[in-house]
C-alpha atoms as a PDB file:
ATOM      1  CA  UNK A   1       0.000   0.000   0.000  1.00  0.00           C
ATOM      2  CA  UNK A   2       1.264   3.414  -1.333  1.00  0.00           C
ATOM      3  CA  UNK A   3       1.537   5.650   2.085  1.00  0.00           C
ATOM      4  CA  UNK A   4      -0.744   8.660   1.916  1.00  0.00           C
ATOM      5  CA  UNK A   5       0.910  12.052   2.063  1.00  0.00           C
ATOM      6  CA  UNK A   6      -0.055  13.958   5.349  1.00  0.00           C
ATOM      7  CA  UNK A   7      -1.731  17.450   4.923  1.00  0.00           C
ATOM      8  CA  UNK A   8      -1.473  19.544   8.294  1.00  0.00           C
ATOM      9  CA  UNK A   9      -4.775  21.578   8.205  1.00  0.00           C
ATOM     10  CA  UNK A  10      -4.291  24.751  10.588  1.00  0.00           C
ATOM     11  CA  UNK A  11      -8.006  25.845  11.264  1.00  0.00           C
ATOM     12  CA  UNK A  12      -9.442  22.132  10.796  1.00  0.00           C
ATOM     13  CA  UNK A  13     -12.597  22.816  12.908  1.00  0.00           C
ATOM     14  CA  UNK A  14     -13.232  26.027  11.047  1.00  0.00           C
ATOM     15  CA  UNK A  15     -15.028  27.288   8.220  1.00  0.00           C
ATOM     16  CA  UNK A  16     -12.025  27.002   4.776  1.00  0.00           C
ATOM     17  CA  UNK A  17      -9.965  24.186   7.048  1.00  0.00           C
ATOM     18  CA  UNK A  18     -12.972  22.212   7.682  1.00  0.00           C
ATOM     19  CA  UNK A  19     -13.857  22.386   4.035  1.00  0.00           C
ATOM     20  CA  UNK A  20      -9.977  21.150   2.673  1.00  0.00           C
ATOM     21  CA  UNK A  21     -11.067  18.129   5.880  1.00  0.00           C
ATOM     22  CA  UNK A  22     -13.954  17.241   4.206  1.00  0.00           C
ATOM     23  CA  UNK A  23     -13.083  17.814   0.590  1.00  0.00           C
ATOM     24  CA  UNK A  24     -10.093  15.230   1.276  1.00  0.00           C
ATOM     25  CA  UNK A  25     -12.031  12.928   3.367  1.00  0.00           C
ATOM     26  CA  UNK A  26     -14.982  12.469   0.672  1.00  0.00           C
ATOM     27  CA  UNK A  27     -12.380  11.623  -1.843  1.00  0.00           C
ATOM     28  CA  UNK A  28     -12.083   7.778  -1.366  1.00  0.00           C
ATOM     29  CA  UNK A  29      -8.763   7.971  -3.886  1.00  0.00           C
ATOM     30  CA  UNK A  30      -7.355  10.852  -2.745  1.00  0.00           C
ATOM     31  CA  UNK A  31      -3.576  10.109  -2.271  1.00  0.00           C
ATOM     32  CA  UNK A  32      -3.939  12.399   0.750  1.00  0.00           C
ATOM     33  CA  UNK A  33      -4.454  12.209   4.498  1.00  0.00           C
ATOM     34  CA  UNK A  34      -5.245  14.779   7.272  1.00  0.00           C
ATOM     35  CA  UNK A  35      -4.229  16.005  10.451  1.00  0.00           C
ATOM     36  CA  UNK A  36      -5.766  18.057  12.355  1.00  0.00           C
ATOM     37  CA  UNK A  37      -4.548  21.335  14.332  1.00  0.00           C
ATOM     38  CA  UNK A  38      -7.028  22.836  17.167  1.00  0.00           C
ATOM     39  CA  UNK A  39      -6.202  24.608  20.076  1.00  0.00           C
ATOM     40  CA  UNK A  40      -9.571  22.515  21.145  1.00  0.00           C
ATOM     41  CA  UNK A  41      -8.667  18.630  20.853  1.00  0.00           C
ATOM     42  CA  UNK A  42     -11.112  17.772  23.254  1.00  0.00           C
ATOM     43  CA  UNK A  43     -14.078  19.704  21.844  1.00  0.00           C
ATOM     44  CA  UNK A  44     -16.867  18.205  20.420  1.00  0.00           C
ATOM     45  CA  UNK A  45     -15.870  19.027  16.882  1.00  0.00           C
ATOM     46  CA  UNK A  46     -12.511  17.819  16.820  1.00  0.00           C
ATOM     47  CA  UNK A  47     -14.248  14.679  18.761  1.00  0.00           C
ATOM     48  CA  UNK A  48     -15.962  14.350  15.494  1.00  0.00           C
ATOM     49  CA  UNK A  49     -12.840  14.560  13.564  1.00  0.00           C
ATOM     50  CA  UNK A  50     -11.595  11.555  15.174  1.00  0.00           C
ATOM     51  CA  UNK A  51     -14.935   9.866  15.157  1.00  0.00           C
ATOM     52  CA  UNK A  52     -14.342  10.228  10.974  1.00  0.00           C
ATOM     53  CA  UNK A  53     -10.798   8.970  11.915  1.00  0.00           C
ATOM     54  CA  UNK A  54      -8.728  11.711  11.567  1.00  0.00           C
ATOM     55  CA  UNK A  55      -6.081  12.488  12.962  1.00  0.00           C
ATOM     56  CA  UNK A  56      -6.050  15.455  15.633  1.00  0.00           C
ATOM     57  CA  UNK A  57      -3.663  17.724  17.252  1.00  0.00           C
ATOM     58  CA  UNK A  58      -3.203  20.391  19.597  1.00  0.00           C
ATOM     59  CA  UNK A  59      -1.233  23.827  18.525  1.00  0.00           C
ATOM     60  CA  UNK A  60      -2.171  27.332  19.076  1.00  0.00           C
ATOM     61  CA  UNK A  61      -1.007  29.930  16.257  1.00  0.00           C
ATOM     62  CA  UNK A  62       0.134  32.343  19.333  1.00  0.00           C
ATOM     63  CA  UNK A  63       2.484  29.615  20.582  1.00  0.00           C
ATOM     64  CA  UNK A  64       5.019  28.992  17.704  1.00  0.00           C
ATOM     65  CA  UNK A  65       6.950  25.999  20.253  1.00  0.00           C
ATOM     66  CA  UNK A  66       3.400  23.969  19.744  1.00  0.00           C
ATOM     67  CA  UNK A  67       3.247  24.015  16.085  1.00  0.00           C
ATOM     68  CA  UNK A  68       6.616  22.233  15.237  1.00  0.00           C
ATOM     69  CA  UNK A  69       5.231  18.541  16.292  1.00  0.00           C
ATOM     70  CA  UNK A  70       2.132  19.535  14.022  1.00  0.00           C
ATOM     71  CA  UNK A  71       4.134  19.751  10.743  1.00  0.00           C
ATOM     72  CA  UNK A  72       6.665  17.206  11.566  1.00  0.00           C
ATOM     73  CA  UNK A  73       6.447  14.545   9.105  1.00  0.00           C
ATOM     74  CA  UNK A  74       3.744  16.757   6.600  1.00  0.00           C
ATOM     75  CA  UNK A  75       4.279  16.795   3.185  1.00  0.00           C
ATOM     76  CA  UNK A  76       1.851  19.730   2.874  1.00  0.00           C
ATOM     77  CA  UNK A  77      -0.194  22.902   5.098  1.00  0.00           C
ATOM     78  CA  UNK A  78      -3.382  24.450   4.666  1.00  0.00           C
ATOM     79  CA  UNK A  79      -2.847  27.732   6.767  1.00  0.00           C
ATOM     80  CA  UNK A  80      -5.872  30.190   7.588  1.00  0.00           C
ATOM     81  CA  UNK A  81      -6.017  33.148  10.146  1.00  0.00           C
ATOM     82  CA  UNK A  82      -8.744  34.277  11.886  1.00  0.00           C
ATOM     83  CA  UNK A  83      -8.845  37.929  11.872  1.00  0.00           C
ATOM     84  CA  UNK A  84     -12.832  38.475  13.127  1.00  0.00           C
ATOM     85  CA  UNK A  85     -11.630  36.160  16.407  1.00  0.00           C
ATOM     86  CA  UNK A  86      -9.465  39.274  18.160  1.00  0.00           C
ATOM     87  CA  UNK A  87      -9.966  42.198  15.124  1.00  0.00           C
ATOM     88  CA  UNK A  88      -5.965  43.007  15.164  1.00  0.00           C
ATOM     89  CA  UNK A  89      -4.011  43.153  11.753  1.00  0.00           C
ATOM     90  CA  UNK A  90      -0.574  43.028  13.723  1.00  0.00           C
ATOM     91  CA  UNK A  91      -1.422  39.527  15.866  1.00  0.00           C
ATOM     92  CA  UNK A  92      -2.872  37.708  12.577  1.00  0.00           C
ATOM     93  CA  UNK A  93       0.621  38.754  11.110  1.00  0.00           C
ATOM     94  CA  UNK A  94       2.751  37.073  14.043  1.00  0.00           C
ATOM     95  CA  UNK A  95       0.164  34.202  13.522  1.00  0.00           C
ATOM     96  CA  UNK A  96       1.139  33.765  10.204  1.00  0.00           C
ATOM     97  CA  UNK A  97       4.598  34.722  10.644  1.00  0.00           C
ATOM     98  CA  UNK A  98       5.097  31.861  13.074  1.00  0.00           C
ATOM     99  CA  UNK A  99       3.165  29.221  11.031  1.00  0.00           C
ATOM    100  CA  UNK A 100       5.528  29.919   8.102  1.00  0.00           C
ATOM    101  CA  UNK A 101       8.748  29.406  10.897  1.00  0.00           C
ATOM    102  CA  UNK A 102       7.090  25.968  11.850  1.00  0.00           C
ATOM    103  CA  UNK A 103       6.390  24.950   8.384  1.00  0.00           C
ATOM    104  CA  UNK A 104       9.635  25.829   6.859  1.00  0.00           C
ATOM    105  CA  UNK A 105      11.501  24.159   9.701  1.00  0.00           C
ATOM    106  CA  UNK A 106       9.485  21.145   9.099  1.00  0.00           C
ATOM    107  CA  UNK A 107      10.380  20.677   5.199  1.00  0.00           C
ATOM    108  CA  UNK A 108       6.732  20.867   4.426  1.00  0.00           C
ATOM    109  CA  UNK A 109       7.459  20.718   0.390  1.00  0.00           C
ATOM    110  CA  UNK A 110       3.839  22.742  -0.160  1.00  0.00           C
ATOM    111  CA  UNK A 111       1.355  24.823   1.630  1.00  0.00           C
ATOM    112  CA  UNK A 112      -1.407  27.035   0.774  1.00  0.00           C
ATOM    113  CA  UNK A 113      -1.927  29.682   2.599  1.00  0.00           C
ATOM    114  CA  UNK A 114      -5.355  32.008   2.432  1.00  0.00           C
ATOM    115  CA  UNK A 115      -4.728  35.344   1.979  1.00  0.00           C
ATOM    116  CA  UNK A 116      -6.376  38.239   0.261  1.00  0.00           C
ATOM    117  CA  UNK A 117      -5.859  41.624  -1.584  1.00  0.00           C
ATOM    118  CA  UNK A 118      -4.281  44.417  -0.353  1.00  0.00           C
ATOM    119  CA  UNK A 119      -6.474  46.764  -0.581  1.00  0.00           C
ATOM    120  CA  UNK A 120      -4.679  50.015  -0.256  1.00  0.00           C
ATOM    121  CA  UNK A 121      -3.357  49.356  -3.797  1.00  0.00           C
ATOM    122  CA  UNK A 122      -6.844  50.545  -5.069  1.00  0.00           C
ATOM    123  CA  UNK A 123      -7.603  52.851  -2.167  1.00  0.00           C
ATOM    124  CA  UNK A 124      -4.463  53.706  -0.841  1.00  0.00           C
ATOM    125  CA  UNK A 125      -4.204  55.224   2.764  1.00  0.00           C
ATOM    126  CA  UNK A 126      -4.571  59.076   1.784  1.00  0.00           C
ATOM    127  CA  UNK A 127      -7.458  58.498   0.153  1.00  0.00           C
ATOM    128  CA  UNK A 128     -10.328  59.665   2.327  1.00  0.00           C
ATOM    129  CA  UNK A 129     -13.310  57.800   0.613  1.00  0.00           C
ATOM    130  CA  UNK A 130     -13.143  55.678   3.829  1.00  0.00           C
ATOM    131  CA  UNK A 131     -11.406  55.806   7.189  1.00  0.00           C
ATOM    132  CA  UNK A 132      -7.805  54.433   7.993  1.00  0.00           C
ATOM    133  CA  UNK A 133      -8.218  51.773  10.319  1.00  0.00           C
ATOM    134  CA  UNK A 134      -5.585  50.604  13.118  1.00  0.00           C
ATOM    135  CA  UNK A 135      -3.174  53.218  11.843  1.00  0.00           C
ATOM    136  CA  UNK A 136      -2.446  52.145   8.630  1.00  0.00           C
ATOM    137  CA  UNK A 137      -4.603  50.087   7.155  1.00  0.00           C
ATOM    138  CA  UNK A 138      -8.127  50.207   4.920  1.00  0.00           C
ATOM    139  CA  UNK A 139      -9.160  46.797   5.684  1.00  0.00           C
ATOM    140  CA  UNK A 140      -6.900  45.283   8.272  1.00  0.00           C
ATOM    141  CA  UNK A 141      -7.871  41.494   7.546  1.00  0.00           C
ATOM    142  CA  UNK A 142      -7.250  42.076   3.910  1.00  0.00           C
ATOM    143  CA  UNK A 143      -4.236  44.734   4.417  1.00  0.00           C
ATOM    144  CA  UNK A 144      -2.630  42.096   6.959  1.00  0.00           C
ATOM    145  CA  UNK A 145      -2.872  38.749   5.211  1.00  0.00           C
ATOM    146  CA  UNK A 146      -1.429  40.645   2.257  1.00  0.00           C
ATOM    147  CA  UNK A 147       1.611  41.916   4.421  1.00  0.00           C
ATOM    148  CA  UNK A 148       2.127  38.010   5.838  1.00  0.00           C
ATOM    149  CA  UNK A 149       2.848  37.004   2.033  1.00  0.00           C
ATOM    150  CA  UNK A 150       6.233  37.752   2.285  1.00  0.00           C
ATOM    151  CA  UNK A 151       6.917  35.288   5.186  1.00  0.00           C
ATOM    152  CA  UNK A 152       5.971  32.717   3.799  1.00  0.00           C
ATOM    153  CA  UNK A 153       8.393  33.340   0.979  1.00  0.00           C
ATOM    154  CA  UNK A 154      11.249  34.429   2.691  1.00  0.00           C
ATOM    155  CA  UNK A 155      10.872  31.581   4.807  1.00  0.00           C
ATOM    156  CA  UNK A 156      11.180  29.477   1.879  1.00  0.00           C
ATOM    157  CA  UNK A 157       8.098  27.546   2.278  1.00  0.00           C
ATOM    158  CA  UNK A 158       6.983  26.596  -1.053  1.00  0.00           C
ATOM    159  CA  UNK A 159       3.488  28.315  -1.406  1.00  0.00           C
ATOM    160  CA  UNK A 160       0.356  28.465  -3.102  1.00  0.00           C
ATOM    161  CA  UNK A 161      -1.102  31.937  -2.032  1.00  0.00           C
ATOM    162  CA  UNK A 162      -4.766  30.933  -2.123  1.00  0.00           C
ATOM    163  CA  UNK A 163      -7.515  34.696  -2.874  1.00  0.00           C
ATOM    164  CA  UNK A 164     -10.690  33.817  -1.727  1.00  0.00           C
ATOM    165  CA  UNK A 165     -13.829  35.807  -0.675  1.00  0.00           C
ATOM    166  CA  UNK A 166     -17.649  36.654   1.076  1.00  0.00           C
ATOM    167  CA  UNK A 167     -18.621  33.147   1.775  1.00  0.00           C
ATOM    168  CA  UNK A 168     -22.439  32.946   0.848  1.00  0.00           C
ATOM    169  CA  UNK A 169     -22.693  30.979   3.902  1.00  0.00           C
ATOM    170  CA  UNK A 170     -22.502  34.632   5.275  1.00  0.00           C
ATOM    171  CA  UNK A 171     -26.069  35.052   4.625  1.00  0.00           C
ATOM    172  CA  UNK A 172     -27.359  31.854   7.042  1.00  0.00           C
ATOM    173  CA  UNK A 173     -25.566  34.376  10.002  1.00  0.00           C
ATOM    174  CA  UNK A 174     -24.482  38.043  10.175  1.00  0.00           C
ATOM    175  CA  UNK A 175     -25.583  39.638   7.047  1.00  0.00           C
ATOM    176  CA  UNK A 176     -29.076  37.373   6.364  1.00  0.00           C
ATOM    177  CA  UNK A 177     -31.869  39.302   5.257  1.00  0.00           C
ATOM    178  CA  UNK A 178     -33.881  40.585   7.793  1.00  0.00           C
ATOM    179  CA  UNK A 179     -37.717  41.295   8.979  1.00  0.00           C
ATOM    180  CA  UNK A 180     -38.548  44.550   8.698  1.00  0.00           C
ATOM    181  CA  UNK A 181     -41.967  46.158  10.735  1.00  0.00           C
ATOM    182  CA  UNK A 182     -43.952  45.052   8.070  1.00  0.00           C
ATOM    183  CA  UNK A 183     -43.012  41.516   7.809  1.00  0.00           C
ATOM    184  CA  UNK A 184     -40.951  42.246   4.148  1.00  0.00           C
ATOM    185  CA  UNK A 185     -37.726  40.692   4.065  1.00  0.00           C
ATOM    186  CA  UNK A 186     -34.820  42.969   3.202  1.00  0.00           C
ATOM    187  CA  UNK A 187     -31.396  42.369   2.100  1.00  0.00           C
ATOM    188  CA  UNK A 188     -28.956  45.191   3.411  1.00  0.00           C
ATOM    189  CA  UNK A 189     -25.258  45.407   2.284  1.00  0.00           C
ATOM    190  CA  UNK A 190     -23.469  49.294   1.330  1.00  0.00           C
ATOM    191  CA  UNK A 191     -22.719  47.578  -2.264  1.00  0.00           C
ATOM    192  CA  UNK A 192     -24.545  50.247  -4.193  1.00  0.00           C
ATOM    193  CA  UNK A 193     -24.927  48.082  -8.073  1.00  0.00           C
ATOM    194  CA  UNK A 194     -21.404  46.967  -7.897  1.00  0.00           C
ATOM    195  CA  UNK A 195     -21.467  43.444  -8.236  1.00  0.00           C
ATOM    196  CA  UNK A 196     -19.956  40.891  -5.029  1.00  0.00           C
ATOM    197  CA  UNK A 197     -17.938  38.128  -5.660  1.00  0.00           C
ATOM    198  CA  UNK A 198     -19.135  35.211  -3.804  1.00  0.00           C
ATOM    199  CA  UNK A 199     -17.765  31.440  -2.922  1.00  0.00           C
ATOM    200  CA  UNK A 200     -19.610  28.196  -1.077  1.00  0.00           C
ATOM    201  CA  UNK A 201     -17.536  27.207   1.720  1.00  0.00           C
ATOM    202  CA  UNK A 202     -16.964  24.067   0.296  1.00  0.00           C
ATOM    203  CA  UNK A 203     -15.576  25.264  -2.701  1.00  0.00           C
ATOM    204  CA  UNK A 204     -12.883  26.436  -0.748  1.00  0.00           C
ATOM    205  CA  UNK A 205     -11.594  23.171   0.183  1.00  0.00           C
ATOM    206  CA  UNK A 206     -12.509  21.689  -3.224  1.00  0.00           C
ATOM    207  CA  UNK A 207     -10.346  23.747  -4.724  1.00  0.00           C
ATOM    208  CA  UNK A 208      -7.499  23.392  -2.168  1.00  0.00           C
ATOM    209  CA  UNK A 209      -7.635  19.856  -2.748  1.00  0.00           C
ATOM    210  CA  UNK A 210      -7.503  20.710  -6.241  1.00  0.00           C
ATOM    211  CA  UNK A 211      -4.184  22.880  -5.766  1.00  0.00           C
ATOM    212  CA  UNK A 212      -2.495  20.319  -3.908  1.00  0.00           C
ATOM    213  CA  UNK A 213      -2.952  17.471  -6.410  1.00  0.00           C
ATOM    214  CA  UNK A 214      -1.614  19.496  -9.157  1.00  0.00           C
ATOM    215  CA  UNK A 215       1.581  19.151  -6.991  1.00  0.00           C
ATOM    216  CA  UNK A 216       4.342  21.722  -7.937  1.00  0.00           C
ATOM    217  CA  UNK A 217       3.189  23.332 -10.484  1.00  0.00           C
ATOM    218  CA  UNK A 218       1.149  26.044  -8.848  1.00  0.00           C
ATOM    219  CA  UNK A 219       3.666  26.530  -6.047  1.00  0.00           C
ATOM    220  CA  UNK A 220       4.268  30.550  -6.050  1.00  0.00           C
ATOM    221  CA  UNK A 221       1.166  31.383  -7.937  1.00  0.00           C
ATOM    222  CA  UNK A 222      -1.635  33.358  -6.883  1.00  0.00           C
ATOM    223  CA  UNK A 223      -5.023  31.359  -7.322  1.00  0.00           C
ATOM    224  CA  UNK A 224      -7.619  34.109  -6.475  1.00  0.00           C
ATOM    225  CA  UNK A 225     -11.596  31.835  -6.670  1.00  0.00           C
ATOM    226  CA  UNK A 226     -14.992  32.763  -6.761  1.00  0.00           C
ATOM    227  CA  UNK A 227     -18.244  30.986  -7.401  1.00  0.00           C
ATOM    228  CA  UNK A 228     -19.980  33.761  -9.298  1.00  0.00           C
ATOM    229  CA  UNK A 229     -19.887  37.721  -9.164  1.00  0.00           C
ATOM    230  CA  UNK A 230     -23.616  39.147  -8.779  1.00  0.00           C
ATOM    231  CA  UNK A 231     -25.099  42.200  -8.146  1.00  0.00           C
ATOM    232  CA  UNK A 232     -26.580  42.063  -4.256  1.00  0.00           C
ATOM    233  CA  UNK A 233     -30.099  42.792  -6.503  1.00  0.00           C
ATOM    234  CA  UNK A 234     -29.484  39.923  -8.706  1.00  0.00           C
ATOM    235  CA  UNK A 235     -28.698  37.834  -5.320  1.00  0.00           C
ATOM    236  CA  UNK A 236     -32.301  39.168  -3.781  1.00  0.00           C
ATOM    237  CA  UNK A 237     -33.802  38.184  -6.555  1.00  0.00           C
ATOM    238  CA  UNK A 238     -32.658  34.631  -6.469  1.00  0.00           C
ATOM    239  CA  UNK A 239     -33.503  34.438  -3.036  1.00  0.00           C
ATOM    240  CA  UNK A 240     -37.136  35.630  -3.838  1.00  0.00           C
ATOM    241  CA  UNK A 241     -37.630  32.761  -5.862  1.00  0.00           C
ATOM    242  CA  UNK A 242     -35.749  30.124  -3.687  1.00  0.00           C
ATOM    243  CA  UNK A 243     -37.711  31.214  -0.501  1.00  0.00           C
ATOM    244  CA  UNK A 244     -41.039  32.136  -2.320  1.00  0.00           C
ATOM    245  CA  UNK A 245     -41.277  35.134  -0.440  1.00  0.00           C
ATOM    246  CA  UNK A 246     -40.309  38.620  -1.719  1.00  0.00           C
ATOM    247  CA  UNK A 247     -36.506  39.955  -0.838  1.00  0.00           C
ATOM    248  CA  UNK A 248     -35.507  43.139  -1.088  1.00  0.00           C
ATOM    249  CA  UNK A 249     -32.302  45.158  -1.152  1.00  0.00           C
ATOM    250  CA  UNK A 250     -31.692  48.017   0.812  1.00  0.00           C
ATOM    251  CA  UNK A 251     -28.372  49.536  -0.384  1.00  0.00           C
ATOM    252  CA  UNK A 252     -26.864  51.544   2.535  1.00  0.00           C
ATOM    253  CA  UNK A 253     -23.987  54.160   1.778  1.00  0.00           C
ATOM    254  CA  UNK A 254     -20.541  52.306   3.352  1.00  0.00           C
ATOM    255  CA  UNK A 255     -21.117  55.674   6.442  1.00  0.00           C
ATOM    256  CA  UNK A 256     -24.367  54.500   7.055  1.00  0.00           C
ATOM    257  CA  UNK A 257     -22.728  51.089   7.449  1.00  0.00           C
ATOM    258  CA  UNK A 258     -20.046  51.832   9.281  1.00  0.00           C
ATOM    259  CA  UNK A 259     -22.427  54.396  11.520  1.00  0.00           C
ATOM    260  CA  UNK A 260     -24.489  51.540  12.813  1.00  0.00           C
ATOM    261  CA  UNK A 261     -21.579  51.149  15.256  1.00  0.00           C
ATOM    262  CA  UNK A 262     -21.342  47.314  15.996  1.00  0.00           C
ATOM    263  CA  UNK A 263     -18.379  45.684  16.941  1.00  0.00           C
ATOM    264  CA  UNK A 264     -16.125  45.651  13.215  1.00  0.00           C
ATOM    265  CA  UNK A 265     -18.982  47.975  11.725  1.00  0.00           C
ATOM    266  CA  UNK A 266     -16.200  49.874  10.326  1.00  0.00           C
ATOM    267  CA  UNK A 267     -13.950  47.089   9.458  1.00  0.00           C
ATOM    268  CA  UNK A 268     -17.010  45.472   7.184  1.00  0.00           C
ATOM    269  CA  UNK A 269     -18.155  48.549   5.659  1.00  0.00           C
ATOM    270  CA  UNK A 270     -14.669  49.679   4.301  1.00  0.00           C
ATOM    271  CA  UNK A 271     -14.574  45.792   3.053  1.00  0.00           C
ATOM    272  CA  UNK A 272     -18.288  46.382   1.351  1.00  0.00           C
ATOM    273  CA  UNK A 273     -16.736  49.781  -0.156  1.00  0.00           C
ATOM    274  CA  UNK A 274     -13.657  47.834  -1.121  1.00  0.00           C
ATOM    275  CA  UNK A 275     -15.667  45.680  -2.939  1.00  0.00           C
ATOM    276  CA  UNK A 276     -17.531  48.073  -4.731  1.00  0.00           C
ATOM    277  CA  UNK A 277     -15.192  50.837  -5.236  1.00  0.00           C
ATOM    278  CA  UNK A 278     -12.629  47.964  -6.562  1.00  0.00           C
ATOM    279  CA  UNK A 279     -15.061  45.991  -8.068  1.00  0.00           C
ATOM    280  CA  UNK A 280     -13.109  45.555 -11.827  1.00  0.00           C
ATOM    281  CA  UNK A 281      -9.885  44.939  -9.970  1.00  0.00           C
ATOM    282  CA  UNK A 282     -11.592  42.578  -7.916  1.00  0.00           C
ATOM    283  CA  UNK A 283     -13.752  40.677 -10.045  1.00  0.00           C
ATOM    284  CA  UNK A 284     -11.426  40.175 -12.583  1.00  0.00           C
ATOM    285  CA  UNK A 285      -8.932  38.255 -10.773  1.00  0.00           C
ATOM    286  CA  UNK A 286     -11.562  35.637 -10.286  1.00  0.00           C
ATOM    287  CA  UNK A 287     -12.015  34.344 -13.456  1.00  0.00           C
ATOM    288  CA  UNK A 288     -14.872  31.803 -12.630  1.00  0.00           C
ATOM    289  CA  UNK A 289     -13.772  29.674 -15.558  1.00  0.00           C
ATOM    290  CA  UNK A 290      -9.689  29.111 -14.293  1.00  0.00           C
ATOM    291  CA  UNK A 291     -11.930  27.849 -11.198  1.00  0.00           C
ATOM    292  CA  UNK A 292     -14.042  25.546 -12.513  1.00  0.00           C
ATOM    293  CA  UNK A 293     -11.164  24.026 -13.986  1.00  0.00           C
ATOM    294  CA  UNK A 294      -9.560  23.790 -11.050  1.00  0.00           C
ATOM    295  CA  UNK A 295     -12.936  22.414  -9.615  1.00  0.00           C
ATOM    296  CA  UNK A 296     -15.345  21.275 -12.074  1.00  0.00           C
ATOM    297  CA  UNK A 297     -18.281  20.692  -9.617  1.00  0.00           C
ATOM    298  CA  UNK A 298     -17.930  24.664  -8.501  1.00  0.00           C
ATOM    299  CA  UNK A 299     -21.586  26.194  -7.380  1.00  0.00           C
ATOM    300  CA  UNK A 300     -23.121  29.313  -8.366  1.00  0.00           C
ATOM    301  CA  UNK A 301     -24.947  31.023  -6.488  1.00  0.00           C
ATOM    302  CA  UNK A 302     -28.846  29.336  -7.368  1.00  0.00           C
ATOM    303  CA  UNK A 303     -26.845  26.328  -6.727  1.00  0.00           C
ATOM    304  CA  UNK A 304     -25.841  26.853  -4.077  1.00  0.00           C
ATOM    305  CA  UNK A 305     -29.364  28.292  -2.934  1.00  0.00           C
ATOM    306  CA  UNK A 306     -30.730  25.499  -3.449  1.00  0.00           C
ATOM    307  CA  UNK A 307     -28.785  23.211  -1.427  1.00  0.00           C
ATOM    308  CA  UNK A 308     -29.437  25.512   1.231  1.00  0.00           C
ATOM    309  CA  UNK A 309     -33.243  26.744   0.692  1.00  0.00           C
ATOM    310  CA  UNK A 310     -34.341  24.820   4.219  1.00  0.00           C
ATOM    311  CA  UNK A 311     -31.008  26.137   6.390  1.00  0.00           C
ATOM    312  CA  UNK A 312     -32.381  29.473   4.697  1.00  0.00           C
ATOM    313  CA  UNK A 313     -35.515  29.579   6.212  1.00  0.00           C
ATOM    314  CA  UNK A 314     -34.781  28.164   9.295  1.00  0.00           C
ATOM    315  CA  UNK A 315     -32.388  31.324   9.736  1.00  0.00           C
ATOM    316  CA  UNK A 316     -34.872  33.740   8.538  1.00  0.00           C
ATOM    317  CA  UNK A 317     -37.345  32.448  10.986  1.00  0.00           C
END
């Protein structure tokens, strides 16, 4: 029997780790295997982890000494950050910083990390459309995974930098349309008619997998993915007909956004303007057709609707 080629998954029990977990464990040929890194081992879902037999192990990304034993013997690293955990640019750096120290010590021959745009190349930091945030950034958990590219690099870790973006999933939680007075359902996001670029969570990990098995050749490239780019109309729409009930959108301004005042208000809404403001940049460097060759069973959004329509209206109850 061929041995199977460990893949150190840092974020396993989240949303894009838990996606590569499942993509890998659903593939019955895959020439892959996982381990597991939680700072929880004994929570309930890494006790489903090992229920599905996988292996799991304990690191935290703030402790660099507990993340050596969780590359040792990997031939590859999925690394995510979790900005929206503690809201600071600077610790999701060391995070990284340190993951890319542990990795390159280990020998891991690939990882993919998940970064995103820097955004101050399209709205750069004296441009007073929107606010500076944490000194000197636009949208510190884009700004900051952009910064922590160049450890990964100079660390010598041989990288995939992996682009992604809003998770539809998004709209089961935080920004799901809500009841108004009158019973309407309204869908509320400062995008103006600039169109979002959206992704199913499990895409994510599909397309990891994807990255990996293609073995060197996309080490050093920048794979930015998308599921489809939609106006948030065009996204109401589709939701009128996949909940039978009439959705609306109510397009704030990015102040009226960030004005609301709840905790990351402004963080989102210079994201949202980001998005809309950027929206060629942005779009373009998703080119939904590189993705789906990456990963030919890649949802749209009506797709991906309607593998959700009953987690929909649960939420929206």
């Amino acid at each position: 029997m061929i041995e199977k080629k460990i893949i150190t998954v840092i974020g396993a029990t989240g949303r894009q780790g838990g996606s590569l977990v499942r993509a890998i464990l659903a593939d019955r040929e895959s020439e892959f295997v996982v381990r597991a890194v939680t700072r929880h081992p004994d929570g309930e879902p890494a006790g489903e982890l090992k229920r599905l037999g996988v292996e799991v192990v304990r690191a935290d990304m703030d402790d660099e000494s507990s993340l050596t034993p969780a590359f040792e013997h990997a031939y590859g690293a999925f690394v995510v950050t979790n900005f929206w955990e503690h809201m600071s640019a600077e610790r999701e750096k060391t995070q990284a910083h340190a993951v890319a120290r542990a990795a390159s010590h280990a020998g891991v021959q690939h990882a993919i990390w998940s970064t995103l745009e820097d955004t101050r190349a399209c709205i750069p930091l004296d441009d007073d459309r929107m606010p500076t945030l944490q000194e000197r950034y636009k949208v510190p958990h884009f700004d900051g995974k952009a910064e922590a590219d160049h450890y990964f690099t100079e660390e010598a870790v041989p990288t995939t930098f992996l682009r992604t973006t809003f998770y539809w999933e998004n709209l089961l939680g935080s920004f799901a349309p809500q009841h108004a007075a009158d019973g309407a359902l309204w869908l509320t996001l400062p995008m103006g008619g600039s169109r979002l670029s959206g992704i199913a969570v499990e895409d994510i990990g599909k397309t990891s997998l994807a990255v990996f098995r293609r073995g060197t050749d996309l080490i050093a490239a920048t794979v930015s993915i998308a599921g489809e780019h939609l106006t948030v109309a065009d996204m109401a729409a589709a939701l009128t007909e996949t909940l039978g009930e009439p959705v609306r959108y109510r397009p704030l301004t990015p102040d009226e956004w960030r004005a609301q005042g709840f905790p990351g208000a402004d963080e989102a809404g210079n994201m949202f303007q980001y998005y809309a403001d950027c929206e060629h940049q942005f779009t373009a460097a998703r080119d939904l057709v590189a993705v789906r060759n990456l990963n030919p069973a890649l949802q749209n959004f009506a797709t991906w609707l309607a593998a959700h329509r009953d987690r929909l209206r649960t939420a929206l109850m």
